[in-house]
Protein backbone atom coordinates (compact mmCIF):
# COMPACT_ATOMS: atom_id res chain seq x y z
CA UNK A 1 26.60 3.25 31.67
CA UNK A 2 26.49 -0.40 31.87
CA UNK A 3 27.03 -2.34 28.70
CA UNK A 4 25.68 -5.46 28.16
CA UNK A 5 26.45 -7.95 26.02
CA UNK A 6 26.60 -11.70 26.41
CA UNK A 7 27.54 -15.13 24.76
CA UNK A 8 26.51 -17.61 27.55
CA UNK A 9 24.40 -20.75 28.17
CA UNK A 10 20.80 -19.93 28.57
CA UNK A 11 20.97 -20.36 31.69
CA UNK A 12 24.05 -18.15 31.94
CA UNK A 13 22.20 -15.44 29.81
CA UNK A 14 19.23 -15.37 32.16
CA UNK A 15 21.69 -14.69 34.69
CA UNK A 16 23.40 -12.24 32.92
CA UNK A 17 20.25 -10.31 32.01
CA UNK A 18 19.34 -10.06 35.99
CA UNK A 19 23.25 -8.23 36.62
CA UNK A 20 22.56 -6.17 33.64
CA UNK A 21 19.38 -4.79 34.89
CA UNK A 22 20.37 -4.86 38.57
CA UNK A 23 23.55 -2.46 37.43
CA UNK A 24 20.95 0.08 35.70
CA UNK A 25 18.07 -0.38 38.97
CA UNK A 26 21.16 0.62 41.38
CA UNK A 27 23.00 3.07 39.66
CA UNK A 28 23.94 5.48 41.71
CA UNK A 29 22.91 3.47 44.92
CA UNK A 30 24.07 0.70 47.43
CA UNK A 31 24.31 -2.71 45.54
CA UNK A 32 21.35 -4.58 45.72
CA UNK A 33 21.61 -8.47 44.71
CA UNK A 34 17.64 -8.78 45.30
CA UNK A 35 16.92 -8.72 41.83
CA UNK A 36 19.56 -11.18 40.60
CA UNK A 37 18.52 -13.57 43.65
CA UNK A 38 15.45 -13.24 42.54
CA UNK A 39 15.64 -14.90 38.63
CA UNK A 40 18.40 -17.10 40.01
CA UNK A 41 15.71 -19.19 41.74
CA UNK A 42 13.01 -19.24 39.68
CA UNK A 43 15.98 -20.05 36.88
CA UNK A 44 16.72 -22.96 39.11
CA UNK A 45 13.50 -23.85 39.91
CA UNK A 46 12.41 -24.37 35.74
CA UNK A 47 10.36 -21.47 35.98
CA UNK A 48 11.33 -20.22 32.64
CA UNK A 49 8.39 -18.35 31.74
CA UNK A 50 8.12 -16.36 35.29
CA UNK A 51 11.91 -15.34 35.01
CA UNK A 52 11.53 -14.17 31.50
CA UNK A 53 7.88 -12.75 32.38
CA UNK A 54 10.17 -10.51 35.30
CA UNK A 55 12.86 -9.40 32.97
CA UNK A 56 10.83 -8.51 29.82
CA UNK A 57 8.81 -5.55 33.49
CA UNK A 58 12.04 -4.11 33.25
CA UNK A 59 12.13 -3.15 29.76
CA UNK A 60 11.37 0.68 30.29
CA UNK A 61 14.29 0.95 32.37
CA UNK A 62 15.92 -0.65 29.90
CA UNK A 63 14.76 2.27 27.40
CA UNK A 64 15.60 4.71 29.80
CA UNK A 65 19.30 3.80 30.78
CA UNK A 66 20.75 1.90 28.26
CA UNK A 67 22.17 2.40 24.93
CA UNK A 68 20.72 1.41 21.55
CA UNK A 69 23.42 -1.57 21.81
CA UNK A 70 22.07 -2.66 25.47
CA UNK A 71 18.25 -2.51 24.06
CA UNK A 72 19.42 -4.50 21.14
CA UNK A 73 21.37 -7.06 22.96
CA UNK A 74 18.70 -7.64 25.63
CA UNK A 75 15.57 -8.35 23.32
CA UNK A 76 17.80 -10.20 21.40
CA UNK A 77 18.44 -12.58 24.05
CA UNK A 78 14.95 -12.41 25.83
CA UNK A 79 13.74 -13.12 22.40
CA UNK A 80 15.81 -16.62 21.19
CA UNK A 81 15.11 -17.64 24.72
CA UNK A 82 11.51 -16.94 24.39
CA UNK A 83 11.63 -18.95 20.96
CA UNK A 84 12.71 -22.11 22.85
CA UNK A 85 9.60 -22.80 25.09
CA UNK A 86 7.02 -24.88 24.11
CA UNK A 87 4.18 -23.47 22.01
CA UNK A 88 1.64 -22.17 24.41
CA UNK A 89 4.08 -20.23 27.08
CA UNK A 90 6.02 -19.05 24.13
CA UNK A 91 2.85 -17.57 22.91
CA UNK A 92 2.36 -15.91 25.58
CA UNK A 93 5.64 -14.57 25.94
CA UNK A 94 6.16 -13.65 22.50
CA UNK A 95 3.10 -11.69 23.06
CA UNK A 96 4.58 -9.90 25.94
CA UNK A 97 7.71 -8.78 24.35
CA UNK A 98 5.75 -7.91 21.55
CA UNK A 99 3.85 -5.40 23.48
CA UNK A 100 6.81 -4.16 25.49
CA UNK A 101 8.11 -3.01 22.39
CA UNK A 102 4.91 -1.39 21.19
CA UNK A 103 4.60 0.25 24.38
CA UNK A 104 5.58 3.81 23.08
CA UNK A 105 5.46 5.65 19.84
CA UNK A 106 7.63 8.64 21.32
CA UNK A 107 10.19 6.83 22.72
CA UNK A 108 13.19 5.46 20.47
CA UNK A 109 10.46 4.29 17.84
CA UNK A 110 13.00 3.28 15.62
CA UNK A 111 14.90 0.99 17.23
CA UNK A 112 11.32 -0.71 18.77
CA UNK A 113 10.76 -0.79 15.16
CA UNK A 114 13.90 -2.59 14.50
CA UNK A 115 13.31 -5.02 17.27
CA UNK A 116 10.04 -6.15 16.05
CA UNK A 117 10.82 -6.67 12.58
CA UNK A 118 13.93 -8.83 13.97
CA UNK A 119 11.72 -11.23 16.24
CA UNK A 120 9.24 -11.46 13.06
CA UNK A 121 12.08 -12.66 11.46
CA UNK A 122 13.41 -14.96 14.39
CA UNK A 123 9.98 -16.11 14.86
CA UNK A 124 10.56 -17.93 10.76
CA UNK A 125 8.75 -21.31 11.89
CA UNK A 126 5.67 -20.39 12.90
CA UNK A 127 3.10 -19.26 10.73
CA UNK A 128 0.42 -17.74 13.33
CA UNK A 129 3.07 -15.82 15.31
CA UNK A 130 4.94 -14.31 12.09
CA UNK A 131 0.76 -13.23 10.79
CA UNK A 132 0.55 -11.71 14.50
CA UNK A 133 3.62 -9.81 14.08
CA UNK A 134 3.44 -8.38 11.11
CA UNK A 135 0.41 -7.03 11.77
CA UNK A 136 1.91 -5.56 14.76
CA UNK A 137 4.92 -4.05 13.23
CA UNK A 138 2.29 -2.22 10.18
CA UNK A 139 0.56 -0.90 13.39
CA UNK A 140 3.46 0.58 15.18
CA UNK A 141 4.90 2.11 12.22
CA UNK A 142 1.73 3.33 11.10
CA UNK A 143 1.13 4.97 14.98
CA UNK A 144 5.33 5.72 15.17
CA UNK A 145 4.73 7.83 11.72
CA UNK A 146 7.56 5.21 10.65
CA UNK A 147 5.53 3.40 7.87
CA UNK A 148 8.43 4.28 5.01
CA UNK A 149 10.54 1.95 7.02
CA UNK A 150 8.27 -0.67 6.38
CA UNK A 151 7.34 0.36 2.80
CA UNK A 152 9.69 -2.03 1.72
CA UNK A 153 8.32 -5.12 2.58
CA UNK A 154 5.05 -3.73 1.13
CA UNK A 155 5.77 -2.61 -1.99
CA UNK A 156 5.33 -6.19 -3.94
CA UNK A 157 1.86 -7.25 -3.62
CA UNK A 158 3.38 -10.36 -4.84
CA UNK A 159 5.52 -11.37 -1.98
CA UNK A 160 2.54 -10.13 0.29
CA UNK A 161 0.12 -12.91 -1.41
CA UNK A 162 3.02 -15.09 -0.94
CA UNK A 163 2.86 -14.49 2.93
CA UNK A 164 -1.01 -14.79 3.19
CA UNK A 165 -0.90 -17.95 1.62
CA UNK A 166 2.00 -19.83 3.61
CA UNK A 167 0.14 -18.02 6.90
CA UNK A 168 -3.06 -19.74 5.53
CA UNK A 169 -4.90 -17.08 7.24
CA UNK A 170 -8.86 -16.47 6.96
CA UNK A 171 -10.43 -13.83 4.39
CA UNK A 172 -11.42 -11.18 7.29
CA UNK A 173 -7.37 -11.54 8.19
CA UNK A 174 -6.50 -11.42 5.07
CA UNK A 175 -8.53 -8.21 4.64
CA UNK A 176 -7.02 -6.70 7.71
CA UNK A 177 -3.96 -6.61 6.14
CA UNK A 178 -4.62 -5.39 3.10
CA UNK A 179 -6.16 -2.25 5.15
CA UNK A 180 -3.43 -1.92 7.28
CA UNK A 181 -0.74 -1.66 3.71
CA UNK A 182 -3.61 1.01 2.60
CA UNK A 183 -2.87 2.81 6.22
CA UNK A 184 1.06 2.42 5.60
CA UNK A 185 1.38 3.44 2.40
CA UNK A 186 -0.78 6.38 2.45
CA UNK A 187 1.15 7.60 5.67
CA UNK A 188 4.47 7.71 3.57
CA UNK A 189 2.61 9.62 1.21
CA UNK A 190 1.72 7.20 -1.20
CA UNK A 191 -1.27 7.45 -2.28
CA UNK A 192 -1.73 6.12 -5.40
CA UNK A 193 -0.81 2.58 -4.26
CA UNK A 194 -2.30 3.41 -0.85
CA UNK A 195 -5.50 3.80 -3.12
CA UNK A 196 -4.98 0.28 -5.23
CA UNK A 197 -4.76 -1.18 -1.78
CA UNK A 198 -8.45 0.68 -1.21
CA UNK A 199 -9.50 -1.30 -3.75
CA UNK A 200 -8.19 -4.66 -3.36
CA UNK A 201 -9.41 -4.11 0.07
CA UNK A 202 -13.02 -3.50 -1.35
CA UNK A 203 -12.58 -6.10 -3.27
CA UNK A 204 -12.55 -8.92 -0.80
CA UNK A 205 -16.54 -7.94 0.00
CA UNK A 206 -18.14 -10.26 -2.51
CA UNK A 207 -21.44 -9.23 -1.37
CA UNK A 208 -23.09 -6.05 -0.14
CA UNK A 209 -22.44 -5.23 3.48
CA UNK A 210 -24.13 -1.48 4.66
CA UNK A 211 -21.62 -1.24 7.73
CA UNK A 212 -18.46 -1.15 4.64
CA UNK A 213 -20.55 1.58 2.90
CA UNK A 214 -18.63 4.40 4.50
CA UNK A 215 -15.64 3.13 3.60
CA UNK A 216 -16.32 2.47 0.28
CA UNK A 217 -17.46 6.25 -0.01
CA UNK A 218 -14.63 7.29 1.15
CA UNK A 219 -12.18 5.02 -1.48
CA UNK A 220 -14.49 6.58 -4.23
CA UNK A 221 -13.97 10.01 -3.12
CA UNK A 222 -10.00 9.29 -2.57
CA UNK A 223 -10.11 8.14 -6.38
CA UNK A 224 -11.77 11.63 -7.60
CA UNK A 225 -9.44 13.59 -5.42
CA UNK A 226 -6.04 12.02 -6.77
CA UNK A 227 -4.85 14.45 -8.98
CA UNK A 228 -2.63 11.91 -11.07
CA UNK A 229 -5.73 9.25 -11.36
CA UNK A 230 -7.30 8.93 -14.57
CA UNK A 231 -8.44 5.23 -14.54
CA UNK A 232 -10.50 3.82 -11.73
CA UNK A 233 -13.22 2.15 -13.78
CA UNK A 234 -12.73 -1.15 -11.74
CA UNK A 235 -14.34 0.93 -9.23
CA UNK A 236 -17.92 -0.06 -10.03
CA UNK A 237 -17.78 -3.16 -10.90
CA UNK A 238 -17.28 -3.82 -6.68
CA UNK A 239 -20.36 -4.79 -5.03
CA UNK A 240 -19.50 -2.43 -2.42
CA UNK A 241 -19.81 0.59 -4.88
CA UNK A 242 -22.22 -0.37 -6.26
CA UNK A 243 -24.61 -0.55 -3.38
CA UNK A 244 -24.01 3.09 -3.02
CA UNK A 245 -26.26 3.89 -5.47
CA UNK A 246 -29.38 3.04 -3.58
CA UNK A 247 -28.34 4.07 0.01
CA UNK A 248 -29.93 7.37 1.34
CA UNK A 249 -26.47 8.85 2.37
CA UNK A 250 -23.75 8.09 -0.03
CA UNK A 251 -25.71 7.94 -3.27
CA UNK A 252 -24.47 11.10 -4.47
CA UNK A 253 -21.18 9.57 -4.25
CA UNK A 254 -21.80 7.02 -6.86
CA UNK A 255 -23.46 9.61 -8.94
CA UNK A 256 -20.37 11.49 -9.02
CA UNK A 257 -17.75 8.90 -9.54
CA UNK A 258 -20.13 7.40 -12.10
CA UNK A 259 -19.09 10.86 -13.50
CA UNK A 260 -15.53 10.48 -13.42
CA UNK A 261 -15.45 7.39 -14.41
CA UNK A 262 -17.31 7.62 -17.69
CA UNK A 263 -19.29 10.70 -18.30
CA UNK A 264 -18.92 13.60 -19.42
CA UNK A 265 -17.83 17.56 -18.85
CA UNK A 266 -21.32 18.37 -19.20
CA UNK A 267 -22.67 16.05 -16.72
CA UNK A 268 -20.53 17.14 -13.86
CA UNK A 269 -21.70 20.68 -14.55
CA UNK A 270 -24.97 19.78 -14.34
CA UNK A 271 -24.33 17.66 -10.51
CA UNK A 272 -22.77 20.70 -9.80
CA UNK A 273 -25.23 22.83 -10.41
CA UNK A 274 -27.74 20.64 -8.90
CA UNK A 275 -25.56 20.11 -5.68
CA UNK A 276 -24.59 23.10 -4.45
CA UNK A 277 -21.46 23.02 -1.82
CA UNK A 278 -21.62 18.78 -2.08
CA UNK A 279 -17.90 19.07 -3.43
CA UNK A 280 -16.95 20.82 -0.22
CA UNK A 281 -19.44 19.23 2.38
CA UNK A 282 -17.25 15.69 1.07
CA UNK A 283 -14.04 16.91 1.44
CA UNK A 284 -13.36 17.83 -2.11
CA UNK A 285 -12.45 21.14 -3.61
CA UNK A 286 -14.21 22.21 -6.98
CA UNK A 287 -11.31 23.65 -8.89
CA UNK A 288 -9.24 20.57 -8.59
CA UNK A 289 -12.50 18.54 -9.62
CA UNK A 290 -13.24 20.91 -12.43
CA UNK A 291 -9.57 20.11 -13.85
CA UNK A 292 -9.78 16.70 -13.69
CA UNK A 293 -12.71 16.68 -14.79
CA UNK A 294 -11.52 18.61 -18.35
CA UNK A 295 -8.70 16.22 -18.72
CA UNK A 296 -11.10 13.14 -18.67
CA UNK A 297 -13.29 15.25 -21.02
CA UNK A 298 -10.19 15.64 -23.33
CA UNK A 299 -9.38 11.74 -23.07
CA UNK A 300 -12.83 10.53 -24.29
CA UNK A 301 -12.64 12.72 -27.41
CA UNK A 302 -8.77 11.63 -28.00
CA UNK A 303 -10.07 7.93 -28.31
CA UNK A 304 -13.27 8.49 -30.15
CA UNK A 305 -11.25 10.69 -33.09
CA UNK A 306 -8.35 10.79 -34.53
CA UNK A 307 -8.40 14.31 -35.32
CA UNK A 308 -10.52 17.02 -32.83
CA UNK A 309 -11.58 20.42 -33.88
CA UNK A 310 -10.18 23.16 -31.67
CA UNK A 311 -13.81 24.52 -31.30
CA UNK A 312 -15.29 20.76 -30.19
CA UNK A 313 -12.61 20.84 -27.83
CA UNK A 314 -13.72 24.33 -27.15
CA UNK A 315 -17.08 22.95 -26.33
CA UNK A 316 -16.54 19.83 -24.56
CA UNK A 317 -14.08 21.51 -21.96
CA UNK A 318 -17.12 24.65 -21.73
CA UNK A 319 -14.00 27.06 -22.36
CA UNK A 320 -12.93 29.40 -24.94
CA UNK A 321 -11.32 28.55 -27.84
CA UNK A 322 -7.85 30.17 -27.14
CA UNK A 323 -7.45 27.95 -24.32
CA UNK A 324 -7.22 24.67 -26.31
CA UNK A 325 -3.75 24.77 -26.88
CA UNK A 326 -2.81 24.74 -23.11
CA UNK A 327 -5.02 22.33 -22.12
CA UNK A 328 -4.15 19.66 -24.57
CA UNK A 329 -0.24 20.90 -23.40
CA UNK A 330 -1.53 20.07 -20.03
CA UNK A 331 -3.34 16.70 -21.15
CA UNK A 332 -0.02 15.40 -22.57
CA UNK A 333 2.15 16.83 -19.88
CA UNK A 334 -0.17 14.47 -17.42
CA UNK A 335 0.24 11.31 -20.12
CA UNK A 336 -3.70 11.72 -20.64
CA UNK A 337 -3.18 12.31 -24.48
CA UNK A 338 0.00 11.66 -27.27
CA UNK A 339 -1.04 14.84 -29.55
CA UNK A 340 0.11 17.31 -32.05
CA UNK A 341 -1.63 20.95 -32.62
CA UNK A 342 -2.37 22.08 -36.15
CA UNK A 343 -2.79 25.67 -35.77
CA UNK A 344 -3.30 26.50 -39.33
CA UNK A 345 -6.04 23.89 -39.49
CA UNK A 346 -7.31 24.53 -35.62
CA UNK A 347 -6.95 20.35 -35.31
CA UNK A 348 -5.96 18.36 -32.35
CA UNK A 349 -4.12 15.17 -34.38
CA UNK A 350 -4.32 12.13 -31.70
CA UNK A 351 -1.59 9.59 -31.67
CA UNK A 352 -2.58 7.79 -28.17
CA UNK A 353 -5.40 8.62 -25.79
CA UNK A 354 -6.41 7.10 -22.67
CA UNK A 355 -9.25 5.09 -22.09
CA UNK A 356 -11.48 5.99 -18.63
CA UNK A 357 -12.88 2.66 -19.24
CA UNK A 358 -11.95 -0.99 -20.23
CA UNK A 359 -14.96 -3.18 -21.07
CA UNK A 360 -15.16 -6.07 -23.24
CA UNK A 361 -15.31 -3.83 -26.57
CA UNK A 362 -11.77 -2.80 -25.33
CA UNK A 363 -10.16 -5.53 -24.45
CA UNK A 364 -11.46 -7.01 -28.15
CA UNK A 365 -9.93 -4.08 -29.77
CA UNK A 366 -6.93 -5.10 -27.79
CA UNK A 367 -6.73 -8.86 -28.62
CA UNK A 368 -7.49 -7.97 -32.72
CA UNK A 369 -4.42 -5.41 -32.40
CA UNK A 370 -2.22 -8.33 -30.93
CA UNK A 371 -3.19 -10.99 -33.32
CA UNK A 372 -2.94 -8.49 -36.21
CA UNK A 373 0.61 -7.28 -34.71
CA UNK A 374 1.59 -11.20 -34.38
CA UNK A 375 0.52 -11.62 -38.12
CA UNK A 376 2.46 -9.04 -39.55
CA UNK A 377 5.22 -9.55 -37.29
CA UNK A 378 5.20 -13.31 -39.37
CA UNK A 379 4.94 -11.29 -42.50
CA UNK A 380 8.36 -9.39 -41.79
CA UNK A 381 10.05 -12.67 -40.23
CA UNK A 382 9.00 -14.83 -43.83
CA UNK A 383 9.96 -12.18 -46.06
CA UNK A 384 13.27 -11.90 -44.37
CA UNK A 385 13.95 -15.47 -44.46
CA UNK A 386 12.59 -16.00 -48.23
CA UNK A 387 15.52 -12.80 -48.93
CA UNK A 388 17.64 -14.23 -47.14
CA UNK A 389 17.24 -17.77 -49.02
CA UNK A 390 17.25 -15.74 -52.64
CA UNK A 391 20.65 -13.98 -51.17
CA UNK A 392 22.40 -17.90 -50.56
CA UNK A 393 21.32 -19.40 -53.46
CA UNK A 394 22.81 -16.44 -55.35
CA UNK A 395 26.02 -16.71 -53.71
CA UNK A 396 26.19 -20.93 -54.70
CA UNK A 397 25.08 -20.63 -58.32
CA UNK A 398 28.46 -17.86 -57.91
């Protein structure tokens, strides 16, 4: 198998790249200089875009024949030459070795992987190729079932915003590639960031559009359906959610997260009841509903009372009253509740709870618990010092 590596001029390395492929076209067969001829004039004749245009048509063959090494070695070079063109052709031809190596999901995905996330990174002075690019490599990896080899770079929603803003791309781009991390990190399985993507995706919709409505259902529904997702409040404060609520085919769906989001045990019963088979005509399954449901139940009563009667909990939950016990065991287990069971008494004690919902009321509770913590925390700190000062002047009247 021919190995190719090379160190030359670029016009040496154009060259070179014409005998590499020419060794893999007649393998087997009577030399054939045709090929090499062939880039050797338009090489001499300036015709740097045509001759890189005619090696990037060999590419599958150089898939098919040559080793990882080879495949890395010959984008490598097609690339940095590629680089060195002025603007426009190197558009173009960035674009074409782009979709060489996107040409196949089946076929040595993860070194086409490897090779695009290199020329993003080659390509580090030019803000509209590197936007292009990445949004080709989240493609291919999402296609290529490959996404946690990308999960990296898209893991810090941080460094993303950093990107968007030194691409200085529009807010439909922008939303693209939000969508796109949603599609990457729910491939790798997951899902609960996949879903905070959802919504940040939602999010950039600052007014009502009907064609997003679908896909707005279908965040809400995601939301009820994560087993480990107590919190999705922010959910309906998005104009995109709430427009649901008025539209002839997903208003059920805001009726039902409204649910989750803030109401109560009773109330989902009662949509239930109302809405026969809706749970599994949307994709959800009842039983899984019905638990989540109970722990959200659970979590209002934790942060409305300190202490909880077995048989309210009993009530709340519609089960029976010998079932308490597990289900706050479960509710802690799932960080819903911080609890302790008085069985003589038949009282839930609360320590922590969580709250389904952060309004204003909450975040005041907050700020009063910080500037009371910050007050006493001065307490401590003067009555420390003021010992401290008793303590030396002790030791100088000694």
């Amino acid at each position: 198998m021919a190995s190719f590596v090379s160190v030359s001029s670029d016009e040496e390395q154009v060259i070179d790249l014409a005998r590499f492929l020419n060794k893999l076209q007649t393998k087997g067969k009577e030399p054939n200089e045709e090929f090499v001829q062939a880039c050797t004039k338009l090489q001499t004749d300036s015709k740097y875009v045509e001759v890189l245009d005619k090696l990037v048509d060999e590419h599958p063959l150089v898939f098919a024949e040559g080793s990882e090494k080879d495949i890395e070695g010959f984008f490598l070079i097609i690339i940095s030459l590629a680089k060195k063109l002025p603007t426009a052709p190197a558009s173009a031809a960035i674009d074409k070795i782009q979709t060489a190596l996107a040409s196949s999901i089946d076929d040595k995905a993860a070194i086409r992987l490897k090779l695009l996330n290199d020329l993003y990174n080659i390509m580090d002075d030019n803000p509209t190729f590197r936007y292009n690019l990445f949004i080709a490599i989240m493609k291919y990896a999402n296609a290529s079932h490959n996404s946690d080899l990308i999960i990296k770079e898209l893991s810090s929603e941080q460094k993303l915003n950093a990107r968007v803003k030194q691409w200085g791309i529009s807010p439909e781009q922008t939303r693209e590639i939000y969508k796109l991390v949603r599609d990457s990190l729910k491939e790798a399985g997951r899902l609960i960031e996949a879903y905070n993507w959802s919504v940040k995706y939602l999010a950039t919709f600052d007014k009502a559009d009907p064609t997003q409505l679908p896909e707005a259902a279908s965040v809400a529904l995601a939301a009820i359906a994560l087993p480990n997702l107590f919190q999705f409040d922010a959910l309906l404060d998005l104009p995109l959610i709430k427009q649901m609520e008025s539209s002839k085919d997903h208003s059920k769906v805001y009726q039902l997260v409204k649910i989750f989001v803030e109401d109560t045990f009773e109330a989902y019963k009662a949509f239930i009841g109302a809405n026969a088979d809706y749970l599994k005509s949307v994709g959800l399954k009842e039983e899984e509903c019905t638990h989540k449901m109970r722990l959200l139940s659970l979590a209002t009563l934790g942060a409305a009372n300190q202490e909880v009667p077995y048989s309210l909990i009993a009530k709340t939950l519609h089960i029976d009253e010998n079932e308490v016990e597990n289900w706050v065991i479960i509710a802690m287990s799932e960080d819903v509740l911080e609890a302790r069971m008085d069985q003589m008494r038949r009282i839930v004690t609360i320590s922590r709870s969580l709250q389904r919902v952060f309004t204003k009321s909450q975040w005041k509770q907050l700020s009063d618990n910080l500037v009371s913590w910050r007050n006493n925390t001065k307490n401590i700190l003067k009555t420390m010092q003021d010992t401290r000062q008793v303590a030396f002047n002790k030791t100088q009247k000694a």
